[in-house]
Protein backbone atom coordinates (compact mmCIF):
# COMPACT_ATOMS: atom_id res chain seq x y z
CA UNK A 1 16.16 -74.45 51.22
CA UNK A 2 15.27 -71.22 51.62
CA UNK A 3 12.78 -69.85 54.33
CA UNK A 4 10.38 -67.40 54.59
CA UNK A 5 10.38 -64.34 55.70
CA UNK A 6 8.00 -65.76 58.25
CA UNK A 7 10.34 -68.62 58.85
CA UNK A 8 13.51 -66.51 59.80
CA UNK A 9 13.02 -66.38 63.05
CA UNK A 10 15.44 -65.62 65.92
CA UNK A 11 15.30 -67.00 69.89
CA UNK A 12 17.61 -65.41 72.81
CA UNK A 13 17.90 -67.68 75.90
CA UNK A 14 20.37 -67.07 78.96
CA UNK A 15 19.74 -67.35 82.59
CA UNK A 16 20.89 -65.37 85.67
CA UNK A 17 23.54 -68.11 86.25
CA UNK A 18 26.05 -67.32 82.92
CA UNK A 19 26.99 -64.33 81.55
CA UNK A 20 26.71 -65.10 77.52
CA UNK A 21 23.57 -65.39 75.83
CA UNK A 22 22.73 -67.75 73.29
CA UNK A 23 21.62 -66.65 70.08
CA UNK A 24 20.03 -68.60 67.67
CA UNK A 25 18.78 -66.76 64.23
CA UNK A 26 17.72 -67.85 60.56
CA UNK A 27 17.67 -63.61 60.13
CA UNK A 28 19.85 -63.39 57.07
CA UNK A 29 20.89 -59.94 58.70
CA UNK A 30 21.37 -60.53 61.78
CA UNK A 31 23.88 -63.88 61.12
CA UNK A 32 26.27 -61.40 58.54
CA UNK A 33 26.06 -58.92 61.64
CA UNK A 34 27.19 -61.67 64.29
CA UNK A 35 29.74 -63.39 61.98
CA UNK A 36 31.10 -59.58 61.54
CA UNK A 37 31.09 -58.82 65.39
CA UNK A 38 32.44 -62.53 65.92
CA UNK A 39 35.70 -61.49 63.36
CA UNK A 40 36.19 -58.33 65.58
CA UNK A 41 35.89 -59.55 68.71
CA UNK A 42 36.80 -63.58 68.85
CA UNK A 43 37.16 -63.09 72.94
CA UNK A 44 33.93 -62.61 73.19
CA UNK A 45 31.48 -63.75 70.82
CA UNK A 46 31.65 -66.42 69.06
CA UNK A 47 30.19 -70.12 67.54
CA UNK A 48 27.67 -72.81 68.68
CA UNK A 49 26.12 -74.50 66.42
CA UNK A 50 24.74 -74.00 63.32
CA UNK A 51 23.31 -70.83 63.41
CA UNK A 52 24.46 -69.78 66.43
CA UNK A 53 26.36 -67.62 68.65
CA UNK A 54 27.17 -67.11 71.76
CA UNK A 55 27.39 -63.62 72.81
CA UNK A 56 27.93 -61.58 76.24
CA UNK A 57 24.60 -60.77 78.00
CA UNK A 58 25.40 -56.90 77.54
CA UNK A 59 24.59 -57.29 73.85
CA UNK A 60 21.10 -58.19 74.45
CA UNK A 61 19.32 -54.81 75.00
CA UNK A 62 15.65 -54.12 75.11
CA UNK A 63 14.55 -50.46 75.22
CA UNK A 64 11.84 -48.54 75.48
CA UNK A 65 9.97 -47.60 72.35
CA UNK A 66 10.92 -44.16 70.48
CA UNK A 67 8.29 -41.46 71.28
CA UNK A 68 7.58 -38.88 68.37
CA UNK A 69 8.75 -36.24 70.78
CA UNK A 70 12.55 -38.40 70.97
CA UNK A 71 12.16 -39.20 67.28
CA UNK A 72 11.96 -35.28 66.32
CA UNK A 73 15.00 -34.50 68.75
CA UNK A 74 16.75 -37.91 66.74
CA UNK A 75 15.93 -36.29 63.31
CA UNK A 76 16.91 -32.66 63.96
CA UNK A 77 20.68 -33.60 65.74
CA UNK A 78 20.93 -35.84 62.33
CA UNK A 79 19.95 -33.02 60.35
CA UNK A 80 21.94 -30.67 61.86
CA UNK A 81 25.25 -33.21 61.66
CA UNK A 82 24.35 -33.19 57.77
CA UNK A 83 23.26 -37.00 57.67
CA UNK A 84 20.63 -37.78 55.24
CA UNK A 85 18.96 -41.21 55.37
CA UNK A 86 20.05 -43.67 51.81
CA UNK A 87 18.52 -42.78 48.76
CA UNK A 88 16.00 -45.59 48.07
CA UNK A 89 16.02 -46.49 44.00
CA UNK A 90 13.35 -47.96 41.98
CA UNK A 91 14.19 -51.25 42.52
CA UNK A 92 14.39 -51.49 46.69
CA UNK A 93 12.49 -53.83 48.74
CA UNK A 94 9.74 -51.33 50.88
CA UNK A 95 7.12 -53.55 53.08
């Protein structure tokens, strides 16, 4: 069954007591990224459950939102370094 877009959702939990972090995603995304991390580092992330990992608390970062003033600095040091964003053809996904 597939799920919508809606549906994919993703929920963190860990307490102050352990240091992993449970992660537990339908993000099609996100799971390819986690099995990936899990290949490269088996020490430290890795299985439990279906659909779920457990990784070190480190990996769960929240930061502060871009401003247009750090997005401009972001976009001229990539600019300078000669990295151009994909091209996007006619038939890619845009929401």
């Amino acid at each position: 069954m597939e799920l919508s877009r809606y549906e994919q959702e993703t929920i963190i939990l860990y307490n102050q007591a352990e240091q992993t972090a449970s992660v537990y995603t339908h993000d099609p995304k996100l799971l390819k990224k986690l099995a990936r991390l899990m290949k490269e580092y088996p020490q430290q992330i890795r299985p439990d459950g279906p659909n779920t990992y457990l990784v070190p608390k480190g990996c769960v970062l929240i930061r502060e939102p871009y401003s247009e003033k750090r997005r401009a600095a972001a976009s001229e040091r990539a600019k300078a370094a000669g990295i151009r964003p994909p091209k996007r053809g006619a038939g890619s996904k845009t929401e």
